[in-house]
C-alpha atoms as a PDB file:
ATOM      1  CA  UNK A   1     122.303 222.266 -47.219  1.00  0.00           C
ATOM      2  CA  UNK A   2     120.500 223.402 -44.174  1.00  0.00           C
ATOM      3  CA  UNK A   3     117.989 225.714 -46.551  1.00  0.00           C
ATOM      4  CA  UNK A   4     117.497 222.426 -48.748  1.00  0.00           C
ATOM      5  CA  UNK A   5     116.469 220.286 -45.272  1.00  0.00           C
ATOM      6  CA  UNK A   6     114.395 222.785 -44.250  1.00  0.00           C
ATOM      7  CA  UNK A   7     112.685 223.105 -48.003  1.00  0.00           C
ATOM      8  CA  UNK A   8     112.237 219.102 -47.877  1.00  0.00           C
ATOM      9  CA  UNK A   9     110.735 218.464 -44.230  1.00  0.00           C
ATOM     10  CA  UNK A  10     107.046 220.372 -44.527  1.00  0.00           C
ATOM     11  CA  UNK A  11     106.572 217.695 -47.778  1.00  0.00           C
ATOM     12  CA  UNK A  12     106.389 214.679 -45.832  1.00  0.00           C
ATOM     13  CA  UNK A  13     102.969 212.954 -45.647  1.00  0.00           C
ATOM     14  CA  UNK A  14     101.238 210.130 -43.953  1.00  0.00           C
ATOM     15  CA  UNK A  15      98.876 208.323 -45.702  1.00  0.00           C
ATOM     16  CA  UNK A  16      95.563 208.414 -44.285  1.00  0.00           C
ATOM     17  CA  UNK A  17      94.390 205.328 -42.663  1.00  0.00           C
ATOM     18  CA  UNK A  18      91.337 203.372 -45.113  1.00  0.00           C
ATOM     19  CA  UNK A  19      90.711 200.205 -43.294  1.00  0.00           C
ATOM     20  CA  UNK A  20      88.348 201.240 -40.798  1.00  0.00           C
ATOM     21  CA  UNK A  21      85.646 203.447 -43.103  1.00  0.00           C
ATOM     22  CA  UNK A  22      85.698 200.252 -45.114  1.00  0.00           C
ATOM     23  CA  UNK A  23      84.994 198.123 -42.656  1.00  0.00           C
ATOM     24  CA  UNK A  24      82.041 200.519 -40.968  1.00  0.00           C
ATOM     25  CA  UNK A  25      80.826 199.791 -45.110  1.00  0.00           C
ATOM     26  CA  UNK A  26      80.876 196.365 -44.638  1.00  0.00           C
ATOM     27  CA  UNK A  27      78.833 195.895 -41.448  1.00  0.00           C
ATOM     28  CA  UNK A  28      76.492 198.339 -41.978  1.00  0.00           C
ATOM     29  CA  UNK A  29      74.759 195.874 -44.533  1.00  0.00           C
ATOM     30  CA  UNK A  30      74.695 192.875 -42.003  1.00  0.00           C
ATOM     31  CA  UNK A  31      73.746 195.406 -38.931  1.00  0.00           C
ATOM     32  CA  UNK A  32      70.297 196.415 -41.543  1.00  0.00           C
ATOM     33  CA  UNK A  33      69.680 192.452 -41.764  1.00  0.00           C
ATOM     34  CA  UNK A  34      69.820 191.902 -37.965  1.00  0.00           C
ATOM     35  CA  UNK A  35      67.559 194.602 -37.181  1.00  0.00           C
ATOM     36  CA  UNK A  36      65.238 193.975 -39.646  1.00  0.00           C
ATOM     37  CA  UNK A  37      64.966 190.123 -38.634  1.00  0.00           C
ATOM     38  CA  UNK A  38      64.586 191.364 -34.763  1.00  0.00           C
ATOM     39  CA  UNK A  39      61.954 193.593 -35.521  1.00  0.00           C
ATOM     40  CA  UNK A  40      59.869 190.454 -37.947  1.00  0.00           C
ATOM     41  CA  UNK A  41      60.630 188.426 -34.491  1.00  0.00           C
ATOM     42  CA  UNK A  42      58.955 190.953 -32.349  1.00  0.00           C
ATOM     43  CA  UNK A  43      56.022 191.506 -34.971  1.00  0.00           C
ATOM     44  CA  UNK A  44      55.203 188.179 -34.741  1.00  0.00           C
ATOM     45  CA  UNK A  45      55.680 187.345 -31.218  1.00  0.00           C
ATOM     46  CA  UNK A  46      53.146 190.461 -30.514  1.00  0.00           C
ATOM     47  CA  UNK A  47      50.766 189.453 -33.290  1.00  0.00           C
ATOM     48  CA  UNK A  48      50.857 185.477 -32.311  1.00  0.00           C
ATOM     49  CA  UNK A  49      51.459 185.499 -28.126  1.00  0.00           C
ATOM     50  CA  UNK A  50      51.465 189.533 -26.972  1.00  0.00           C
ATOM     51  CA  UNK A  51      48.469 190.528 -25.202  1.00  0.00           C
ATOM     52  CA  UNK A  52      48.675 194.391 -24.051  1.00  0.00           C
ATOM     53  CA  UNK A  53      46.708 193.764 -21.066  1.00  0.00           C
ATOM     54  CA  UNK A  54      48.433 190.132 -20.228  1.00  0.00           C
ATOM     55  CA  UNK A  55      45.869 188.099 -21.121  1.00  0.00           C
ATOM     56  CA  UNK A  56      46.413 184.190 -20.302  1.00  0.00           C
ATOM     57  CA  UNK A  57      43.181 182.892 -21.007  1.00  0.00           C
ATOM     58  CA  UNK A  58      43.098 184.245 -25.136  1.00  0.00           C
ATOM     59  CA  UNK A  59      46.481 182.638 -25.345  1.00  0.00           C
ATOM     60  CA  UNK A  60      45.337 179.628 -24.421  1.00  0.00           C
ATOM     61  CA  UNK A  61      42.451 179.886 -26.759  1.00  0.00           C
ATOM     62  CA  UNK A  62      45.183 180.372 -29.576  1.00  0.00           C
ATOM     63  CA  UNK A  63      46.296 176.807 -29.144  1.00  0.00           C
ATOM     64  CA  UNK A  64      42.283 176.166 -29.805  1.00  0.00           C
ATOM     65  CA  UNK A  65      42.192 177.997 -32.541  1.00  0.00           C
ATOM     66  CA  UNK A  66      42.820 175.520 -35.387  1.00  0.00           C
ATOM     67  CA  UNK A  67      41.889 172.218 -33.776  1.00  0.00           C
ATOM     68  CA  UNK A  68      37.771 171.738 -34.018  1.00  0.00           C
ATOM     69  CA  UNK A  69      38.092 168.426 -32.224  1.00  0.00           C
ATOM     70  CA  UNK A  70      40.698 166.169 -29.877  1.00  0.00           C
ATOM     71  CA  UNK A  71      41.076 162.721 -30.244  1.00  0.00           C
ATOM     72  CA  UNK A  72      42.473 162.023 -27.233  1.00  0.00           C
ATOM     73  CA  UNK A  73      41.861 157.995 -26.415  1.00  0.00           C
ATOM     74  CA  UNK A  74      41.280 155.249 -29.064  1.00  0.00           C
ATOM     75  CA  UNK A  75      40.106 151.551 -26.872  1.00  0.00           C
ATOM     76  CA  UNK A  76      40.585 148.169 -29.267  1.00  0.00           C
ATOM     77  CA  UNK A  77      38.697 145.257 -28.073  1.00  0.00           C
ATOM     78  CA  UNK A  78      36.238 142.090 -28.825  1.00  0.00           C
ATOM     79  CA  UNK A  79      32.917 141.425 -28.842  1.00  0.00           C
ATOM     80  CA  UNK A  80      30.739 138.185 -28.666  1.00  0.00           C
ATOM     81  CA  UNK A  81      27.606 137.714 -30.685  1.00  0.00           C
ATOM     82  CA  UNK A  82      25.400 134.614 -31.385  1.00  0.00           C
ATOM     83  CA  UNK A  83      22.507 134.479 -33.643  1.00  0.00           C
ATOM     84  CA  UNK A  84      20.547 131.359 -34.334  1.00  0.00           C
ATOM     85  CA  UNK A  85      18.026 131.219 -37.914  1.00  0.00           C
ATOM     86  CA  UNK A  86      15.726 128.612 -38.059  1.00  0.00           C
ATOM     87  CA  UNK A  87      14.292 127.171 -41.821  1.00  0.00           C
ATOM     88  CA  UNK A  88      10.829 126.536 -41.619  1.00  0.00           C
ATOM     89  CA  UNK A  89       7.915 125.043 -44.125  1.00  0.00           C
ATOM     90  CA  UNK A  90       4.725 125.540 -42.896  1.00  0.00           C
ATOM     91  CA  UNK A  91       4.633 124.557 -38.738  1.00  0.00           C
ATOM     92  CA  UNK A  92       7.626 122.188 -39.009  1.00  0.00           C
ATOM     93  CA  UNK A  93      11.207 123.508 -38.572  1.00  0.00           C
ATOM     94  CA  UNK A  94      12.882 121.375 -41.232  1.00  0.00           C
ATOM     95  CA  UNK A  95      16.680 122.883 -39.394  1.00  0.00           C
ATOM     96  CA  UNK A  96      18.010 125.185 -36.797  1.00  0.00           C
ATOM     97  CA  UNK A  97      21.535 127.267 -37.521  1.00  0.00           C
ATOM     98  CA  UNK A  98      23.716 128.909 -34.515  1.00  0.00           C
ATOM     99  CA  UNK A  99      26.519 130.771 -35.070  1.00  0.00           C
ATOM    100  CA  UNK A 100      29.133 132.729 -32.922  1.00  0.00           C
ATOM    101  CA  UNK A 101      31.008 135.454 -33.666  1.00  0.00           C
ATOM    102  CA  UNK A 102      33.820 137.593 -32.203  1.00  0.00           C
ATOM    103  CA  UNK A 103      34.567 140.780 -33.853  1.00  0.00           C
ATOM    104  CA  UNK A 104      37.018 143.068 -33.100  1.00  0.00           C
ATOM    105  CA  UNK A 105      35.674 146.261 -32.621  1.00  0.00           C
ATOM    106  CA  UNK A 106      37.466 150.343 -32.052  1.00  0.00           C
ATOM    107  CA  UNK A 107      36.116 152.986 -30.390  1.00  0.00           C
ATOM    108  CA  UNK A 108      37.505 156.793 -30.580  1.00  0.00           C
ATOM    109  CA  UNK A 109      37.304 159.059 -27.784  1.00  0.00           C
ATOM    110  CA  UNK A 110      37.032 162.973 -28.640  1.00  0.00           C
ATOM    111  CA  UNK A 111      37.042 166.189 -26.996  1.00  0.00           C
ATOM    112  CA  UNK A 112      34.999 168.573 -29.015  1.00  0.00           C
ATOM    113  CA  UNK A 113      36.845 171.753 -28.744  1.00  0.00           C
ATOM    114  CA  UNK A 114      34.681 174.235 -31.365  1.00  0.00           C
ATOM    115  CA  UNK A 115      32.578 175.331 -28.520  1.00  0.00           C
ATOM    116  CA  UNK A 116      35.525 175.937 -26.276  1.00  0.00           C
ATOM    117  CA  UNK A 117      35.239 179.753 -24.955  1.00  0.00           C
ATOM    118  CA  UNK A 118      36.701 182.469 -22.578  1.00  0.00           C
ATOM    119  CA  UNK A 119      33.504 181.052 -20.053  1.00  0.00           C
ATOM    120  CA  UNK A 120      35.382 177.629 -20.000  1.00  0.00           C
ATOM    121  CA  UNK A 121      38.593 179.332 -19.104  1.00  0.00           C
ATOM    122  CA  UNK A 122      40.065 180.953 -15.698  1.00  0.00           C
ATOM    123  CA  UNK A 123      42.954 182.162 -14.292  1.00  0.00           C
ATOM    124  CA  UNK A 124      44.418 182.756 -11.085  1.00  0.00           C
ATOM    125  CA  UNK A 125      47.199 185.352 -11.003  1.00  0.00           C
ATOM    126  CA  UNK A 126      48.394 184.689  -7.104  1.00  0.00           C
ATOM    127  CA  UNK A 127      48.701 181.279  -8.021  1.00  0.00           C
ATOM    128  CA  UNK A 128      49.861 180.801 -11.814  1.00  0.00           C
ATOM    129  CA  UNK A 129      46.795 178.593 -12.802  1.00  0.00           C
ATOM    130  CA  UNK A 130      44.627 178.151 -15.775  1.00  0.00           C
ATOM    131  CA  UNK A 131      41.349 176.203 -15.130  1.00  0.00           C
ATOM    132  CA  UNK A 132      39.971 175.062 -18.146  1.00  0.00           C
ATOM    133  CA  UNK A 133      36.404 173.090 -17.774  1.00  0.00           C
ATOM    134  CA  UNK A 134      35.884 170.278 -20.744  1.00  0.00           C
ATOM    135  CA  UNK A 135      32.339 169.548 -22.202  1.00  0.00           C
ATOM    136  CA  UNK A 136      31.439 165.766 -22.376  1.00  0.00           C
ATOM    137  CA  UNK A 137      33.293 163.202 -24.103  1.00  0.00           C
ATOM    138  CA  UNK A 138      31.946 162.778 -27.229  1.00  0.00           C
ATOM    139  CA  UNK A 139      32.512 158.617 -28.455  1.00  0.00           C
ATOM    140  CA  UNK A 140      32.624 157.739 -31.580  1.00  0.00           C
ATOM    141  CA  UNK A 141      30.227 155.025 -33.669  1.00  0.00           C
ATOM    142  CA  UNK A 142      31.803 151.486 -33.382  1.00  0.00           C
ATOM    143  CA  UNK A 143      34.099 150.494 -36.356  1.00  0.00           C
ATOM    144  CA  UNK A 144      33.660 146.526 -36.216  1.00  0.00           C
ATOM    145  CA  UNK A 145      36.443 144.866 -38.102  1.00  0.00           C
ATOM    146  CA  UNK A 146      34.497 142.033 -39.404  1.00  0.00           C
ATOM    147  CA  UNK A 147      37.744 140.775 -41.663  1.00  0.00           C
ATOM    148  CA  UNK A 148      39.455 139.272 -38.495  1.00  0.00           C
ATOM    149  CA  UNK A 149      36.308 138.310 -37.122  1.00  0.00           C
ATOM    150  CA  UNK A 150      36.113 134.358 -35.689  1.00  0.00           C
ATOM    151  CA  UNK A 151      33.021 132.853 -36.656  1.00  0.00           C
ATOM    152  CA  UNK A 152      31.935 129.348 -35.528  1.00  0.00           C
ATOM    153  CA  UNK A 153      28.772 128.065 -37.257  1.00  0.00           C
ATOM    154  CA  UNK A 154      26.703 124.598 -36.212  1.00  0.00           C
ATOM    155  CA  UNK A 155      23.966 123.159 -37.934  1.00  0.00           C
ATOM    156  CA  UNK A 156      23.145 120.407 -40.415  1.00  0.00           C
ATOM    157  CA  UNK A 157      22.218 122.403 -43.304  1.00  0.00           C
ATOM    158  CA  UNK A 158      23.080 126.177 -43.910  1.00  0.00           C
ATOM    159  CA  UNK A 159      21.416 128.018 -46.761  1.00  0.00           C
ATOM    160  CA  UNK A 160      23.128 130.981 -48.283  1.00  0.00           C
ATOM    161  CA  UNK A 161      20.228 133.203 -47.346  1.00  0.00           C
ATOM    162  CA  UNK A 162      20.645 131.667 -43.543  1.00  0.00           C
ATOM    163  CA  UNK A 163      24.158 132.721 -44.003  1.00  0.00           C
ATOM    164  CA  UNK A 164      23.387 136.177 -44.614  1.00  0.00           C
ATOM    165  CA  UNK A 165      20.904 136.880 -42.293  1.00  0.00           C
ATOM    166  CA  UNK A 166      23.203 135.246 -39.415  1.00  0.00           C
ATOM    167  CA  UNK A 167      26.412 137.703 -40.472  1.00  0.00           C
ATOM    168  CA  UNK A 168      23.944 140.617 -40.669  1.00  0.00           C
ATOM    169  CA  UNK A 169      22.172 140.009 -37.337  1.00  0.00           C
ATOM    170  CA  UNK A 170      25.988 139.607 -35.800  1.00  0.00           C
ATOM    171  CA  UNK A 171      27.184 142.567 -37.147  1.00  0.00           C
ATOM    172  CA  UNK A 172      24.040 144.294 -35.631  1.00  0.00           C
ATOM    173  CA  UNK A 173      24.362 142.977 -32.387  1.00  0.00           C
ATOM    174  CA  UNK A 174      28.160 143.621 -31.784  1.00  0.00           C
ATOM    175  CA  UNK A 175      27.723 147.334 -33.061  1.00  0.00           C
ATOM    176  CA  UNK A 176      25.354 147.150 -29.667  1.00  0.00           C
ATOM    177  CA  UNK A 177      27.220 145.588 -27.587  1.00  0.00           C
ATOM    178  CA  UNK A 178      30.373 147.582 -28.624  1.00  0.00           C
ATOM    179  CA  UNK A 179      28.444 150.818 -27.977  1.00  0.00           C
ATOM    180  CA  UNK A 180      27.325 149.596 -24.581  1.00  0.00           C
ATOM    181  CA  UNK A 181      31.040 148.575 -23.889  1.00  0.00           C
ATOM    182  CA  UNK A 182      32.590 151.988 -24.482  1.00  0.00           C
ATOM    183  CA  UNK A 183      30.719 153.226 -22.182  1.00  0.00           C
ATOM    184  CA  UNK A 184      32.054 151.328 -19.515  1.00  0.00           C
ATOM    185  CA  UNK A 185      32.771 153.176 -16.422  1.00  0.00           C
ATOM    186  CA  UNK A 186      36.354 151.878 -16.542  1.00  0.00           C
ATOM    187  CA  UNK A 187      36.951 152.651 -20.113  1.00  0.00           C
ATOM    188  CA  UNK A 188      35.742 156.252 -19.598  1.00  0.00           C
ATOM    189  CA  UNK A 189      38.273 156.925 -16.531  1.00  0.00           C
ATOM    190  CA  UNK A 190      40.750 155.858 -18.712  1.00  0.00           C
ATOM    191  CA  UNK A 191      39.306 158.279 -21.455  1.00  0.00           C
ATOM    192  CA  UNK A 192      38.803 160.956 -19.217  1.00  0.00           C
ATOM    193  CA  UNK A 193      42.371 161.059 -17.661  1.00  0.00           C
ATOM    194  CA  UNK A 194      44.174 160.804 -20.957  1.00  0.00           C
ATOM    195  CA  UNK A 195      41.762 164.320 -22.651  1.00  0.00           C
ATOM    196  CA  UNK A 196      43.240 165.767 -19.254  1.00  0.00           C
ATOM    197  CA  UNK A 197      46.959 164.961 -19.823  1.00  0.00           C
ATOM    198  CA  UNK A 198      46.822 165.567 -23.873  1.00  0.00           C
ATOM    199  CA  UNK A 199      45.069 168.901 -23.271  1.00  0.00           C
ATOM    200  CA  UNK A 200      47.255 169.800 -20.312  1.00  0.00           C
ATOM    201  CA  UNK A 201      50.119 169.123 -22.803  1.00  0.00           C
ATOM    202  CA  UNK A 202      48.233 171.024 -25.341  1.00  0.00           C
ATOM    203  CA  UNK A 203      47.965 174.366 -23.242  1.00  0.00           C
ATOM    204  CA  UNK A 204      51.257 174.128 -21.333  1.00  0.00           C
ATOM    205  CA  UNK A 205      53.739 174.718 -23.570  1.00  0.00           C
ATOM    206  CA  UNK A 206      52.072 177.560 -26.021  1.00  0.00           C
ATOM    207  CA  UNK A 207      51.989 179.048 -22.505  1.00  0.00           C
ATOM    208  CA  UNK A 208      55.485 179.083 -21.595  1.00  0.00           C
ATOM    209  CA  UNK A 209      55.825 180.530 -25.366  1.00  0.00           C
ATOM    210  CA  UNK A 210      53.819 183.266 -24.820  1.00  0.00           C
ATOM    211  CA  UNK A 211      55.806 184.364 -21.414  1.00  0.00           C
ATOM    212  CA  UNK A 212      53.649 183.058 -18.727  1.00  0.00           C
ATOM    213  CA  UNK A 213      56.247 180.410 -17.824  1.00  0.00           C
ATOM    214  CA  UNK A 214      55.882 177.133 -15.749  1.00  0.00           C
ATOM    215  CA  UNK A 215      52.308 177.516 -15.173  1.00  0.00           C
ATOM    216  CA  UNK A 216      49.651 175.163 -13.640  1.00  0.00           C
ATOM    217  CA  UNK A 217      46.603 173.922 -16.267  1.00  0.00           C
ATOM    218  CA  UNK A 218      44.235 172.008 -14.269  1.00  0.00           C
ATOM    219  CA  UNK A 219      41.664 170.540 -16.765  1.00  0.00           C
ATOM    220  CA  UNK A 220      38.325 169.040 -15.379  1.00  0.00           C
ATOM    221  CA  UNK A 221      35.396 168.143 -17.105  1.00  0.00           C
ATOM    222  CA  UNK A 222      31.611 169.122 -16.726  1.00  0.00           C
ATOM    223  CA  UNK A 223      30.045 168.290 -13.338  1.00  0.00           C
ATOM    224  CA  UNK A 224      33.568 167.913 -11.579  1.00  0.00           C
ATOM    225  CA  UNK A 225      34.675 169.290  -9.164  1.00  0.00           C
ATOM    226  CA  UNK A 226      38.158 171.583  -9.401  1.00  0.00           C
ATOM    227  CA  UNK A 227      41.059 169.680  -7.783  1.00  0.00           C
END
């Protein structure tokens, strides 16, 4: 009995253990995917926002990149005009027409930013700030909106060709007078401060992006001085 024990007892065996190489399978996949979508993360981090030497200023120019122009400030308002056509036969004015118009009238304020170079940009390491210096304010032509126009007409007798001439010479003279308008001193503070605030807006954030965090863009046009 003791012979048969002894016989028995080397034949036991323990079944190795299978879970844990198949698991190490599994992941392995999964641990390929992560790596490989860290490494297209980096890529384009370094290819988009990376500078080797730290550069702030060509980062900033990367928000520039696409946009050509900035419309940063659209004014809506009315204009007056008053044109008077007199029908004559010979030396005797036979009648006299007057009429008034007002015409609504939008102007669009724009930052051209095609021309916008490394010479336009600075900035100052010990204190976190990117200076950028804007060219002019470019305006664009009047766009009269002669549907909701208001027009008030007096006279006896209005031709159609009176008509004409008195809608034309209206049109002509609030295109003027809007032009004059937007360049109201007023109107072009107002301009002015919101290119600063849009482009501020425009610069600040790709610059926290890019690593540079909570810096300070102080934006000033041509012929000002830096705040």
């Amino acid at each position: 009995m003791a012979d048969d024990l002894k016989t028995r007892e080397p034949t036991v065996q323990v079944e190795p253990r299978r879970d844990q190489p198949l698991a190490r399978v599994q992941a392995l996949p999964w641990l390929i995917v992560i790596v490989l979508l860290a490494a297209v993360a980096w890529l384009g981090w370094r290819a988009f926002f990376h500078d080797e030497e730290g550069d702030p200023v060509g980062s900033a120019m990367l928000a520039f990149e696409k946009q050509n122009s900035l419309t940063v400030f659209a004014s809506r308002f009315e204009v007056v005009a008053e044109s008077v056509n007199t029908t004559s036969v010979g030396p005797l004015d036979l009648a006299e027409t007057r009429q008034a118009s007002i015409i609504p009238a939008n102007v669009e304020y724009r930052v051209d930013l095609s021309g916008m170079g490394r010479e336009r940009m600075r900035w100052d390491a010990d204190s976190e700030t990117l200076s950028v210096v804007l060219p002019p304010l470019r305006i664009s032509r009047p766009n009269l909106d002669e549907a909701q126009a208001k027009t008030f007409t007096e006279g006896v007798w209005v031709t159609r060709n009176a008509s004409r001439e008195l809608n034309r010479n209206n049109s002509l003279q609030a295109e003027r007078k809007a032009a004059a308008f937007a360049k109201n001193p007023e109107v072009l503070a107002l301009a002015r401060q919101a290119a600063k605030e849009a482009v501020r807006q425009n610069l600040a954030i790709p610059m926290q992006v890019a690593g540079y965090g909570d810096v300070t863009v102080d934006v000033r046009f041509d012929g000002e001085q830096p705040s």
